[in-house]
Protein backbone atom coordinates (compact mmCIF):
# COMPACT_ATOMS: atom_id res chain seq x y z
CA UNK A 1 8.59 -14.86 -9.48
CA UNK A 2 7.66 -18.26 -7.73
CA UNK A 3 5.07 -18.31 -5.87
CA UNK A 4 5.42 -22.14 -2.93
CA UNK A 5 2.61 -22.86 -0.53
CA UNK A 6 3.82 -24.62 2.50
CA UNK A 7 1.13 -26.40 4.35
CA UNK A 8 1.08 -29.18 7.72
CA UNK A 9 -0.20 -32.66 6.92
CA UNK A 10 -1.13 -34.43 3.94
CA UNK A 11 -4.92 -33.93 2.68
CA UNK A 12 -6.28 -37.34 3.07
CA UNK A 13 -9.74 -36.46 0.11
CA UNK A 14 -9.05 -37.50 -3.05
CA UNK A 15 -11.85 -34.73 -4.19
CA UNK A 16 -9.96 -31.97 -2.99
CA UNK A 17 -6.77 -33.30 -3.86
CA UNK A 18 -7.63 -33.75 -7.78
CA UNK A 19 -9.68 -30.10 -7.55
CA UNK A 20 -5.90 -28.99 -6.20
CA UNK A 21 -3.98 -31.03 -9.06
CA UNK A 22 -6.44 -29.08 -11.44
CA UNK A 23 -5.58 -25.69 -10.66
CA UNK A 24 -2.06 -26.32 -10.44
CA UNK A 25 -1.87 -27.34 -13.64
CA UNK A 26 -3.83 -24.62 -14.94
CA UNK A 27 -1.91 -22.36 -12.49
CA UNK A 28 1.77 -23.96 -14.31
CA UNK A 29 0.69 -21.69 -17.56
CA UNK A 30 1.18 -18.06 -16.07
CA UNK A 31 3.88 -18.34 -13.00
CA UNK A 32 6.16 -21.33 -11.07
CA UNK A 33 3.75 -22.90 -8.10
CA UNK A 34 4.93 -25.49 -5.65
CA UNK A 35 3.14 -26.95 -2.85
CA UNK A 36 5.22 -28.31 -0.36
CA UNK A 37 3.36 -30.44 2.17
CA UNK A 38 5.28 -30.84 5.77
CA UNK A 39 3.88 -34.34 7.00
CA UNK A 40 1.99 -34.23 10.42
CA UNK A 41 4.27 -34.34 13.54
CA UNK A 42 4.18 -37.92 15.19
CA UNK A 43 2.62 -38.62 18.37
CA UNK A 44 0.92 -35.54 18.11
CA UNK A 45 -1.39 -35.83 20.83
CA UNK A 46 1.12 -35.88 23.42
CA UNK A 47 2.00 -32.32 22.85
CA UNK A 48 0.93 -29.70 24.22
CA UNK A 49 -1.00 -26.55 21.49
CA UNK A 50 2.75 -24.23 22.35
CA UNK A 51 5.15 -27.68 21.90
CA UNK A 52 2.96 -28.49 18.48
CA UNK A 53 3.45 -25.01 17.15
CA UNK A 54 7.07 -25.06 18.24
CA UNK A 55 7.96 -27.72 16.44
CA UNK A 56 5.79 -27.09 13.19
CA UNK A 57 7.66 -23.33 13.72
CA UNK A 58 11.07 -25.05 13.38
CA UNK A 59 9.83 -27.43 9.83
CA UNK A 60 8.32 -24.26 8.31
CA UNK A 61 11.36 -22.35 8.83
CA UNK A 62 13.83 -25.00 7.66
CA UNK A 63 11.74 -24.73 4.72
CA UNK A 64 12.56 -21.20 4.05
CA UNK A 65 15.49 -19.22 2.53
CA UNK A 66 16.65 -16.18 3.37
CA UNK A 67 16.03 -14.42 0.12
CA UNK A 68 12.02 -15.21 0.72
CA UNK A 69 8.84 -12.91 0.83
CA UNK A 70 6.66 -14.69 4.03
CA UNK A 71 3.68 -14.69 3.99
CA UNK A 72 1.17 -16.10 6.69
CA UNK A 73 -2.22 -17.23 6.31
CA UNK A 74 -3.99 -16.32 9.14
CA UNK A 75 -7.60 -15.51 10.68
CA UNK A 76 -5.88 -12.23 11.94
CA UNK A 77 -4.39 -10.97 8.40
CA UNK A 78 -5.15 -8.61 5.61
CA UNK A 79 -8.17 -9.62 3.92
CA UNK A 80 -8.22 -9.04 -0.06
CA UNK A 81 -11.17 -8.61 -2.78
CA UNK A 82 -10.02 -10.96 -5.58
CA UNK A 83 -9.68 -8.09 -7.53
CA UNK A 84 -7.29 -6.70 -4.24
CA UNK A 85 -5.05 -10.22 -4.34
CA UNK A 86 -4.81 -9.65 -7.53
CA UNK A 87 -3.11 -6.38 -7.21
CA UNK A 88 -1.13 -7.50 -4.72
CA UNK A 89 0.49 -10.27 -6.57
CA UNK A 90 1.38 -8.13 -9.46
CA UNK A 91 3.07 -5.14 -6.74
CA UNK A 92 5.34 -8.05 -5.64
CA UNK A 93 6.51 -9.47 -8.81
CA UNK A 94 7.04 -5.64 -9.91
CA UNK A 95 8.99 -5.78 -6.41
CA UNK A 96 11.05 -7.78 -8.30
CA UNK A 97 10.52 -10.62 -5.14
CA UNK A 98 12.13 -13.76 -6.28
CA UNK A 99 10.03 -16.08 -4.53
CA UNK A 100 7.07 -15.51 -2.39
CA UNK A 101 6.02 -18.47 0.45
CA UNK A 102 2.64 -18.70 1.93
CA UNK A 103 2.41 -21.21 4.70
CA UNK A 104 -1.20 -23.06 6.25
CA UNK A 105 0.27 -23.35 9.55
CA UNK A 106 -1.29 -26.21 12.27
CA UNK A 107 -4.58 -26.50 13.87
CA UNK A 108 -3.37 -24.48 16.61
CA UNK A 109 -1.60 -21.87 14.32
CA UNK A 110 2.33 -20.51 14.52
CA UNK A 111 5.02 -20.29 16.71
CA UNK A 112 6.32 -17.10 17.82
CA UNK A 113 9.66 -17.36 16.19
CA UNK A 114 7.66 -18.05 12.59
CA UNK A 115 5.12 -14.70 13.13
CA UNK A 116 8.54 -12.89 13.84
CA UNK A 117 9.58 -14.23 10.62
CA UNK A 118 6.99 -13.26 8.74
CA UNK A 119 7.01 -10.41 6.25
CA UNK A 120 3.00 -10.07 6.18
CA UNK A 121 -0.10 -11.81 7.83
CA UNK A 122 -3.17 -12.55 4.96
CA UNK A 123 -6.57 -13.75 5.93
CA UNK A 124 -8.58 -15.59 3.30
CA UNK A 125 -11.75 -15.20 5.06
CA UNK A 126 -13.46 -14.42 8.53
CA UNK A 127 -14.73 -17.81 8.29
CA UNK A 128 -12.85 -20.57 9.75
CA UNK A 129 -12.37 -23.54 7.02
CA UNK A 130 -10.46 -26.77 7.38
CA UNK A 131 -6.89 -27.02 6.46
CA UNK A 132 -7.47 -29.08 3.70
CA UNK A 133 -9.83 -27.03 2.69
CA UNK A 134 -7.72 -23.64 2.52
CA UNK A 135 -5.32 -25.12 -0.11
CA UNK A 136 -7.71 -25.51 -2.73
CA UNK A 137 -9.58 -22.28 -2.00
CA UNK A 138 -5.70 -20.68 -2.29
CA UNK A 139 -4.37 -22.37 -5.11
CA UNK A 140 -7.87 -21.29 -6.69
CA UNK A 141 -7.67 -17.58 -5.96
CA UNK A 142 -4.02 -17.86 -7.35
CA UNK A 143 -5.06 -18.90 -10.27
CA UNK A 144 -8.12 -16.55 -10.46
CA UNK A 145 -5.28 -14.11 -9.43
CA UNK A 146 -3.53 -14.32 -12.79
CA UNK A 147 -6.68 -14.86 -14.93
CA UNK A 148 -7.17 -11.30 -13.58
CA UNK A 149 -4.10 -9.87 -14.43
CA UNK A 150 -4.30 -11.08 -17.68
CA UNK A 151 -7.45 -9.94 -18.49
CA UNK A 152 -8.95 -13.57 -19.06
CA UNK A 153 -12.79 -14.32 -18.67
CA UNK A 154 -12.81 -16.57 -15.79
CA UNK A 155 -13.37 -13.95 -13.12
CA UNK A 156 -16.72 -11.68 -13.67
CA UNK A 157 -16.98 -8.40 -12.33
């Protein structure tokens, strides 16, 4: 299985860009990871929240193919222990699901036509966090995700 995280706009911190780079890397040792960054729309502020998300929508889903597993990040998903991701991950490579997308949508969130898209919504928190943010605290659990799974000492229980 693959796992690709598709986020909106570039993340501008060099901290949390090299924390990202790091667990990648360590990620690249137990399953294929891409991050796939859509660049911000321009002239941005002259669209309105529903024209924003429209047109975010329509990058995200040229992004996609039809043989993907969808899965949102969003305040209003499924919220998962570690332990509970980590489950999760393993029912959908038994799934035999060839490659599994998680998108960070926009500040104002998705379109319509990409929630009807989706296969499943997944909340990382009740907290809200920047976007920036979310990727590393993603790629992280990933990672922690697999060290799980494989019975590895970085998560304590």
């Amino acid at each position: 299985m693959n796992i690709k995280l598709i986020a909106i706009g570039k993340t501008d911190n060099k901290n949390l860009q090299t924390l990202m780079e790091e667990y990648q890397k360590r990620l690249s040792f137990y399953i294929k990871f891409e991050l796939e960054v859509i660049p911000d729309l321009k002239n941005a502020k002259n669209l309105s929240e529903d024209q924003q998300k429209e047109k975010e929508g329509e990058l995200i889903l040229s992004k996609l193919t039809p043989t993907d597993y969808l899965i949102l990040l969003d305040e209003n998903g499924k919220s998962f222990s570690s332990m509970e991701f980590s489950a999760e991950l393993q029912k959908k490579m038994n799934a035999g699901i060839k490659t599994l997308v998680y998108v960070i949508g926009g500040p104002y969130g998705f379109s319509e036509k990409v929630y009807q898209k989706a296969n499943q919504k997944m909340a990382l928190s009740a907290m809200t966090f920047s976007h920036q943010m979310v990727r590393l605290f993603f790629i992280e659990q990933v990672y922690r995700a697999f060290t799980i799974l494989k019975n590895e000492p970085y998560h304590h229980q």
